[in-house]
C-alpha atoms as a PDB file:
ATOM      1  CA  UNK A   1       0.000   0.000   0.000  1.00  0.00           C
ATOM      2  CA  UNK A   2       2.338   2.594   1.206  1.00  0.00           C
ATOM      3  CA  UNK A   3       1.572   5.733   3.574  1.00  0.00           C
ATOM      4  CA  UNK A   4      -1.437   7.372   4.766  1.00  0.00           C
ATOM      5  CA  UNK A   5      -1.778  11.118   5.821  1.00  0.00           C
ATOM      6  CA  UNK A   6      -4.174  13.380   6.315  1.00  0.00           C
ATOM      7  CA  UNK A   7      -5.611  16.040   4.039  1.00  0.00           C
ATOM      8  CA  UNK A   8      -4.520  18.299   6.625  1.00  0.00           C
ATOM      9  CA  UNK A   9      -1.106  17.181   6.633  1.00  0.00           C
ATOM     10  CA  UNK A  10      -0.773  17.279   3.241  1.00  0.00           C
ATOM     11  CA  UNK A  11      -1.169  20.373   2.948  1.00  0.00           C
ATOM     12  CA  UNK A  12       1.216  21.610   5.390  1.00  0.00           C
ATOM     13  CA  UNK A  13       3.980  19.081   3.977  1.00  0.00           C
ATOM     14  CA  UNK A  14       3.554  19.063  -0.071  1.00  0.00           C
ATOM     15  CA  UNK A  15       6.763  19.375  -0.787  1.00  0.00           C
ATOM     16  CA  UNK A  16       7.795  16.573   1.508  1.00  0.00           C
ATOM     17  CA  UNK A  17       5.394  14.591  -0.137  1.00  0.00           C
ATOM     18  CA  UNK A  18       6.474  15.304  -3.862  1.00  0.00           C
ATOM     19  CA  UNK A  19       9.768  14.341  -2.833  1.00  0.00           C
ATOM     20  CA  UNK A  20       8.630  10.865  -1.040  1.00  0.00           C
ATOM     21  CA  UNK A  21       6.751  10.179  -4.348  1.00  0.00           C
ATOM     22  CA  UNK A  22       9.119  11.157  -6.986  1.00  0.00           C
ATOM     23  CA  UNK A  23      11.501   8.940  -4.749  1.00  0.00           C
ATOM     24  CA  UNK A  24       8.782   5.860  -5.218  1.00  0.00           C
ATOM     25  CA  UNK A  25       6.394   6.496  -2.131  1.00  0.00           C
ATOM     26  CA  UNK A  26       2.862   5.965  -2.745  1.00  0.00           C
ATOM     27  CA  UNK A  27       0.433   8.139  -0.266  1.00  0.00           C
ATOM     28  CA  UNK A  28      -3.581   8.043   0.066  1.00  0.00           C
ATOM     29  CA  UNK A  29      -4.839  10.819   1.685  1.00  0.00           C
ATOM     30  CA  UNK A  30      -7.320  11.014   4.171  1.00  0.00           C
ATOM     31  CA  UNK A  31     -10.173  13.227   5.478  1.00  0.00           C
ATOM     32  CA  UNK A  32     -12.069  12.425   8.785  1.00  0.00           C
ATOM     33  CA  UNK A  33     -10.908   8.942   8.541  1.00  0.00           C
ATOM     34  CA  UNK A  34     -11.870   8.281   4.857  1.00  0.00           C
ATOM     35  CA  UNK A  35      -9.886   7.457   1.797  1.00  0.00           C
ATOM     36  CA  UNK A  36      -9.956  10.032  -0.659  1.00  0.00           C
ATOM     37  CA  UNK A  37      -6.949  10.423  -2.881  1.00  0.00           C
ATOM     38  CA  UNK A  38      -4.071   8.462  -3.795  1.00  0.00           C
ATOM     39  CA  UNK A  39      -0.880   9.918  -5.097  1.00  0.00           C
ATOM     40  CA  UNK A  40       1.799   7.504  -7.162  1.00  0.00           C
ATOM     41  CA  UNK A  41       4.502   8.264  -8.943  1.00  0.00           C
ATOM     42  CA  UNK A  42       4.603   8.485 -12.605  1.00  0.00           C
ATOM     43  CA  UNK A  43       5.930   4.959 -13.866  1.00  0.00           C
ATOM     44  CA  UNK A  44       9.312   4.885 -15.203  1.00  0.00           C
ATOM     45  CA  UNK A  45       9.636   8.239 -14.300  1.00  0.00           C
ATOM     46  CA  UNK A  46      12.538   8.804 -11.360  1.00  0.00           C
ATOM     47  CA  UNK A  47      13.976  11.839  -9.793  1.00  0.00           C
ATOM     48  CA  UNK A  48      17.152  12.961 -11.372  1.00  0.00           C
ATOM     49  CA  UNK A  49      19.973  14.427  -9.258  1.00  0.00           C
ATOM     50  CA  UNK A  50      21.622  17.534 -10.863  1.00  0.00           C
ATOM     51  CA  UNK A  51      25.727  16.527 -10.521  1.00  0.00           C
ATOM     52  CA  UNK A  52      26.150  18.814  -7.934  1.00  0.00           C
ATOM     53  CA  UNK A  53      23.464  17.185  -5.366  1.00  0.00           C
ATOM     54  CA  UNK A  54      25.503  13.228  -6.869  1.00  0.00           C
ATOM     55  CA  UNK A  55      28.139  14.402  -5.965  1.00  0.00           C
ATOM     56  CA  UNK A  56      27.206  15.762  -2.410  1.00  0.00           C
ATOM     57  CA  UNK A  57      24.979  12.465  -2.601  1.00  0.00           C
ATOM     58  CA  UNK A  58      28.266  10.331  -2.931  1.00  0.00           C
ATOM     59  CA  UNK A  59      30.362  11.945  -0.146  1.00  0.00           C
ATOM     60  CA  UNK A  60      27.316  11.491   2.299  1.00  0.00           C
ATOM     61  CA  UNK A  61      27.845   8.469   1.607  1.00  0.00           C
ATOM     62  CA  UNK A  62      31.527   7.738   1.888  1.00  0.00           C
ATOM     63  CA  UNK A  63      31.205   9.315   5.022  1.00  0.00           C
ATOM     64  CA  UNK A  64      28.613   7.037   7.044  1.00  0.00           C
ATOM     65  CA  UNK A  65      30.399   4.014   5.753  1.00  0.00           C
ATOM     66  CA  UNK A  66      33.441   5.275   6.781  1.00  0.00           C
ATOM     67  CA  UNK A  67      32.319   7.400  10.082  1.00  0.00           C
ATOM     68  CA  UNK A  68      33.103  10.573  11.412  1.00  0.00           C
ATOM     69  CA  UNK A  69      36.470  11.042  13.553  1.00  0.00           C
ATOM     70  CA  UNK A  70      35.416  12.983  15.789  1.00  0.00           C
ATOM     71  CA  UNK A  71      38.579  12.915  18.008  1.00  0.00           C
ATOM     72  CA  UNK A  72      36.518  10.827  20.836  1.00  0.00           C
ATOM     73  CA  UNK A  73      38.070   7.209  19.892  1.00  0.00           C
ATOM     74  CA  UNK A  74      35.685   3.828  19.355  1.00  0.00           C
ATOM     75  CA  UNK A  75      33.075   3.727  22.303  1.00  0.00           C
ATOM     76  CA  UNK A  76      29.986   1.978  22.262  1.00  0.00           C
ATOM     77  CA  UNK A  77      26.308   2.585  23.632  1.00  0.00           C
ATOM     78  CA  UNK A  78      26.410   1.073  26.544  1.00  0.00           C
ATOM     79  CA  UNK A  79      29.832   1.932  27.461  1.00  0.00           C
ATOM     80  CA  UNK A  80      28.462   5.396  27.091  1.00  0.00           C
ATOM     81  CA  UNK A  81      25.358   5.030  29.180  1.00  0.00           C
ATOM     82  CA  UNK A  82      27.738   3.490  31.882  1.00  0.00           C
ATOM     83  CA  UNK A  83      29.624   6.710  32.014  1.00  0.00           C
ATOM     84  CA  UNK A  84      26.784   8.983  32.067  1.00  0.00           C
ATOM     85  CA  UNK A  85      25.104   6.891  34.856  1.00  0.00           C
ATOM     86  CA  UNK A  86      27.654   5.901  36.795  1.00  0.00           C
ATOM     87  CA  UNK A  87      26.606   2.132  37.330  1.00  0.00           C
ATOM     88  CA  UNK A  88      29.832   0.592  37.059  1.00  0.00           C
ATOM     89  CA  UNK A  89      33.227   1.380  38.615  1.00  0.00           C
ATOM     90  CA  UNK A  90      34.539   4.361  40.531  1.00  0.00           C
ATOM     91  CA  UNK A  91      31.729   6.753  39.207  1.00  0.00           C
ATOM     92  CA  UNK A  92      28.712   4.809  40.837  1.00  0.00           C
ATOM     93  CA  UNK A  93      26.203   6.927  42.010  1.00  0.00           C
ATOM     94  CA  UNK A  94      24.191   5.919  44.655  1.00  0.00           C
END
């Protein structure tokens, strides 16, 4: 099927929608509850990237396979959590 929104949000987030849609999306819009519209994208039809936002599109990419140094070394979640709330070792709160 896809996603359902309101008539109301539809309106206030068009644009967003376009986007989902020219990106494959399909969303039926609703008002009080009921079906009343269904957007789909045009088939065969994709969006196409001008080279500038491919290329930004490829170097978002390179970075979150390769991560972000951010100077903090590996850590994990709970490692993290541990620090921040103290339930193991020296900075125990209690």
């Amino acid at each position: 099927m896809g996603k359902t929104i309101t008539l109301r949000e539809a309106n206030q987030t068009f644009s967003r929608c376009i986007r989902e849609i020219e990106a494959g999306e399909e969303i039926t819009i609703t008002r009080r509850g009921e079906p009343v519209a269904r957007i789909v994208p045009v088939t065969g039809r994709r969006r196409v990237l001008t080279p500038e936002q491919e290329t930004a599109l490829g170097e978002a990419v390179k970075i979150m396979k390769e991560g972000w140094d951010i100077g903090a070394g590996r850590f994990n979640r709970d490692e993290l959590y541990e620090d921040i709330l103290g339930i193991h070792g020296p900075k125990r709160r209690g």
